[in-house]
Protein backbone atom coordinates (compact mmCIF):
# COMPACT_ATOMS: atom_id res chain seq x y z
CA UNK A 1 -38.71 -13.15 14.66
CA UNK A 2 -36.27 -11.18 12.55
CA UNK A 3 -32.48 -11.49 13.31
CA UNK A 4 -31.56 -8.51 11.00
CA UNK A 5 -30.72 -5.23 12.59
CA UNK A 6 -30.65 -2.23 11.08
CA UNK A 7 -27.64 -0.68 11.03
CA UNK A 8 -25.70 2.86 8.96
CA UNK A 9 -24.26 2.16 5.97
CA UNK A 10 -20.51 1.98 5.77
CA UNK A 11 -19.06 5.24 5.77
CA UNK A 12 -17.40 7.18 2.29
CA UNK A 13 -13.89 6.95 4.24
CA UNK A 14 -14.11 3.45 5.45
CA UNK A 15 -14.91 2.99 1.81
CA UNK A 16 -12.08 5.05 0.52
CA UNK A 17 -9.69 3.13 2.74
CA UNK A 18 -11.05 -0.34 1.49
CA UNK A 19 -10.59 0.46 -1.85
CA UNK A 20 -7.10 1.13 -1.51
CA UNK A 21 -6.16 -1.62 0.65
CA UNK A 22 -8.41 -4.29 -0.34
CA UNK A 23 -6.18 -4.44 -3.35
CA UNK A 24 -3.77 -7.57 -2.90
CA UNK A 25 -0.17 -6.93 -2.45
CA UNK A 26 -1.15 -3.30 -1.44
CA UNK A 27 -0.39 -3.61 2.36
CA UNK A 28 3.19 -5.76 1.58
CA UNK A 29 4.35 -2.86 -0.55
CA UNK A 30 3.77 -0.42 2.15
CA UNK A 31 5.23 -3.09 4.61
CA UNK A 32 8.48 -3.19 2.56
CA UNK A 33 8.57 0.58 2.03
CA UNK A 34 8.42 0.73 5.79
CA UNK A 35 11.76 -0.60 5.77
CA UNK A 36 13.57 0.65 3.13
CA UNK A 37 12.29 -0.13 -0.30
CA UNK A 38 12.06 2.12 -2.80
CA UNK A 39 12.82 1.02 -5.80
CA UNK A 40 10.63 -1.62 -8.51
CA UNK A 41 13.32 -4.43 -8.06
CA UNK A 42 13.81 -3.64 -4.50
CA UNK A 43 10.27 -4.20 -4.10
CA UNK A 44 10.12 -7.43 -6.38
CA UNK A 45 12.76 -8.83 -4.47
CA UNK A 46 10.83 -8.09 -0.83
CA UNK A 47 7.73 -9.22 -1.78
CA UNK A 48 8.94 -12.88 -4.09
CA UNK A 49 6.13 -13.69 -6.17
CA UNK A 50 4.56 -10.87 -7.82
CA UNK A 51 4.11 -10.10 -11.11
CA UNK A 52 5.58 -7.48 -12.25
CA UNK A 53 2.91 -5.91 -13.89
CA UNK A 54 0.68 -6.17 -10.68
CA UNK A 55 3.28 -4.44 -8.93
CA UNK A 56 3.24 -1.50 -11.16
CA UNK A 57 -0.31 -1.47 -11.77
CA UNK A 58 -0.23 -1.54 -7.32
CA UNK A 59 2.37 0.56 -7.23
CA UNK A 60 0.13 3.47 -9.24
CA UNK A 61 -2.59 2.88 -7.18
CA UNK A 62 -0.72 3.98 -4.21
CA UNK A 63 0.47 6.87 -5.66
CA UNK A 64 -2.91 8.07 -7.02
CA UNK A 65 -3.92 7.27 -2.97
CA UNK A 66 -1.64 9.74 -2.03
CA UNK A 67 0.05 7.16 -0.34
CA UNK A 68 3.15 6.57 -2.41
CA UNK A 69 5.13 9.50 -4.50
CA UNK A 70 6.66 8.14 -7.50
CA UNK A 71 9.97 10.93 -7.58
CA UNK A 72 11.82 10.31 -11.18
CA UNK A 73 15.76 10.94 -10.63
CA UNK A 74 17.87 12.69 -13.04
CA UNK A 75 20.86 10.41 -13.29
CA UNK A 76 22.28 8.14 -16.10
CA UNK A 77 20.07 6.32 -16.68
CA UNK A 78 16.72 7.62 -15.08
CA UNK A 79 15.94 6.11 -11.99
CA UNK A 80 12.62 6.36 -10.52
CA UNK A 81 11.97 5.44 -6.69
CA UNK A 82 8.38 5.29 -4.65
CA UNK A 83 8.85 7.39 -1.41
CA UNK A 84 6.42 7.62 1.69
CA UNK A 85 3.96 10.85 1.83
CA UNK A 86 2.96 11.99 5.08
CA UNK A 87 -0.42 10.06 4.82
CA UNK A 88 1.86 6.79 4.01
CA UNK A 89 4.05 7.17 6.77
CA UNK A 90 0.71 8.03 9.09
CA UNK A 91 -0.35 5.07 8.16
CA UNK A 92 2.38 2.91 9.40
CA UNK A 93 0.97 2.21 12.88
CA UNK A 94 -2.16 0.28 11.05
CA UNK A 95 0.28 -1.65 8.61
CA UNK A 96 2.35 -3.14 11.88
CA UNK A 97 -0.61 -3.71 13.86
CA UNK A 98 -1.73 -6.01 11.15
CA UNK A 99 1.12 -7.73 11.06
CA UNK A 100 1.43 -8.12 14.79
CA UNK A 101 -2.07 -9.21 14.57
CA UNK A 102 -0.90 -12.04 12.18
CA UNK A 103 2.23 -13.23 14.42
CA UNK A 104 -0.04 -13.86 17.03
């Protein structure tokens, strides 16, 4: 008697979304820009211990997600912040249900 059932495979999008969020760190940076982060050191000093070149190599992934847009300021000297799109604020409602999922 077989126990396996035969199932779909995992859909492209569930996929797509795994990809992005598997990625450690990933969900804490869009935790912190949730509430007002938007800058590298800003985000170092929300999240403690990460490297800083994980959080650069994260924060790219992001952006390249569509998640994240990296806007470069013209000021003295350049300044470059990581601001919500649309599709990173949407997915703000998943982000706190994990963490209230965690609390509990």
């Amino acid at each position: 008697m077989s126990r396996c059932k035969t199932t779909s495979p995992v859909p492209d999008e569930v996929r797509k979304a795994a990809d992005v969020f598997e990625r450690r760190y990933a969900v804490s940076i869009l935790y912190a820009s949730y509430h007002g982060c938007t800058r590298f050191n800003e985000f170092r000093q929300a999240l403690g211990e990460i490297p800083p070149g994980t959080l650069a190599q994260r924060l790219v992934e992001l952006e390249r997600a569509g998640v994240l847009r990296r806007d470069v300021l013209d000021a003295r000297p350049p300044r470059v912040e990581y601001v919500l799109t649309t599709d990173g604020r949407r997915l703000r409602a998943v982000v706190e249900a994990l963490a209230a999922w965690a609390a509990a």
